[in-house]
Protein backbone atom coordinates (compact mmCIF):
# COMPACT_ATOMS: atom_id res chain seq x y z
CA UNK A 1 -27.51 9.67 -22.74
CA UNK A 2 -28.85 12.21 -20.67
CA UNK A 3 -28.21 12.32 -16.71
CA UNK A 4 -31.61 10.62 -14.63
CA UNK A 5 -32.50 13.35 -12.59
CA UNK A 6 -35.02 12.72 -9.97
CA UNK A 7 -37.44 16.00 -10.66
CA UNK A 8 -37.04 17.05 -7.05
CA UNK A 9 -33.18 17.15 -7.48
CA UNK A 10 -33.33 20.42 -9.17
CA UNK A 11 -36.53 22.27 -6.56
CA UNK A 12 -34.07 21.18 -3.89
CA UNK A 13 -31.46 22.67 -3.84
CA UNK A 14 -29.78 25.25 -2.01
CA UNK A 15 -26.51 26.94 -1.60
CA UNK A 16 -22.81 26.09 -2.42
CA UNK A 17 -21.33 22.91 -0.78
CA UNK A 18 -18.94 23.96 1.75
CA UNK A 19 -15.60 24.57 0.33
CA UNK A 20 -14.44 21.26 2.50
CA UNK A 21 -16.36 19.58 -0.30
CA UNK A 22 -14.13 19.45 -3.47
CA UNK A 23 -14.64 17.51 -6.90
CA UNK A 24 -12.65 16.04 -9.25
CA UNK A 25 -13.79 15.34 -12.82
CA UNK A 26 -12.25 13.47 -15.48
CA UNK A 27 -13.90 13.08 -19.49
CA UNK A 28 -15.80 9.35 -17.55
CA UNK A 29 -15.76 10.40 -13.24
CA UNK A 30 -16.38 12.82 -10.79
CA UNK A 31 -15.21 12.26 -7.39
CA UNK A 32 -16.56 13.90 -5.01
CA UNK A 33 -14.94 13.88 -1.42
CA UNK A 34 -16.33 15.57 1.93
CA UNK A 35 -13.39 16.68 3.57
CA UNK A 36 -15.26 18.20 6.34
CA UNK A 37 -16.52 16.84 9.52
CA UNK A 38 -20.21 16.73 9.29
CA UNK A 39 -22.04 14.47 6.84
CA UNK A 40 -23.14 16.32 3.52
CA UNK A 41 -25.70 16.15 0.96
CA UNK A 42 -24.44 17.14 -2.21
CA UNK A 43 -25.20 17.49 -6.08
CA UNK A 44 -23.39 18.60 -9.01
CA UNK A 45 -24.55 21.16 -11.31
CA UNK A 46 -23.09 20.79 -14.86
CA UNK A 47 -22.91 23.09 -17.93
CA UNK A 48 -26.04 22.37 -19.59
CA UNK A 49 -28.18 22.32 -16.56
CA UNK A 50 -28.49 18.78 -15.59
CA UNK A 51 -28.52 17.62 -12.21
CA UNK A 52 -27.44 15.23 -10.16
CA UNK A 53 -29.27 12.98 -7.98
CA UNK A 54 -28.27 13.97 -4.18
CA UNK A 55 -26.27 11.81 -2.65
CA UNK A 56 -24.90 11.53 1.14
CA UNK A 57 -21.63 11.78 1.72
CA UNK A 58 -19.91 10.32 5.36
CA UNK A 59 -17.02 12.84 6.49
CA UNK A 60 -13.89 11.72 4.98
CA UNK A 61 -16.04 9.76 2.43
CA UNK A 62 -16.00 9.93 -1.49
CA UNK A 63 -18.85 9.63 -3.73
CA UNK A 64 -18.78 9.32 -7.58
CA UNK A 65 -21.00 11.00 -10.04
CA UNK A 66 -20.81 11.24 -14.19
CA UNK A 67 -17.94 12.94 -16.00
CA UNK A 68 -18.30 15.94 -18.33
CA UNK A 69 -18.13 12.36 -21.21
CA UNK A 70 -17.78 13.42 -25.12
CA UNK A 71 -19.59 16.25 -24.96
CA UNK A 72 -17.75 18.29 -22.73
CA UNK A 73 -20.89 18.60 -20.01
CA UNK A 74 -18.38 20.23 -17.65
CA UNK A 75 -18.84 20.42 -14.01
CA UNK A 76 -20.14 24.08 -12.50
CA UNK A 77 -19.97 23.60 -9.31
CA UNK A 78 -21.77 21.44 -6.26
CA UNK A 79 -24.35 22.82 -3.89
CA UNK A 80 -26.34 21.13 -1.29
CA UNK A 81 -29.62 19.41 -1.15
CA UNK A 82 -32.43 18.08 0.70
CA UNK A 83 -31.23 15.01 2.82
CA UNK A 84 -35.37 13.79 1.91
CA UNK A 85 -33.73 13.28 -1.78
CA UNK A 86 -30.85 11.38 -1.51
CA UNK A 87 -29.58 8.55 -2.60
CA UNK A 88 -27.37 6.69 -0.30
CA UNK A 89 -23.44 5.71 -1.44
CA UNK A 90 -21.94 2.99 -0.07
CA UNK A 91 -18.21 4.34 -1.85
């Protein structure tokens, strides 16, 4: 099943998370923790162009998004996004 992508996701991005913001990603998972020490609005690119929704990340706080699954949809990299776009973690 495809990733739900809000449509806005994808016009809203920017640049690169900051490198304080690293990912982990496992075949089910990724983690996503903001090391740094501002709050940060993040979404991860994969490999066929999917999208994640944004979501706000607390400093020191972890946030998880979909894995690469079966299909190998790896992981490219994160980048940030509009704060008007994201979806709030609670993680």
């Amino acid at each position: 099943m495809p990733l739900a992508t809000a449509p806005a996701a994808l016009a809203t991005t920017s640049s690169p998370a900051p490198e304080c913001v690293e990912y982990f990603q496992s075949w089910r998972y990724t983690d996503v923790h903001n090391g740094c020490g501002d709050t940060a609005s993040v979404t991860v690119e994969y490999t066929n162009g999917q999208w994640a929704p944004c979501r706000l990340i607390e400093p020191g706080g972890w946030a998880t998004f979909s894995g690469y699954g079966t299909g190998g949809n790896y992981v490219t990299g994160l980048r940030t996004c509009d704060p008007a776009f994201v979806t709030a973690d609670s993680s």
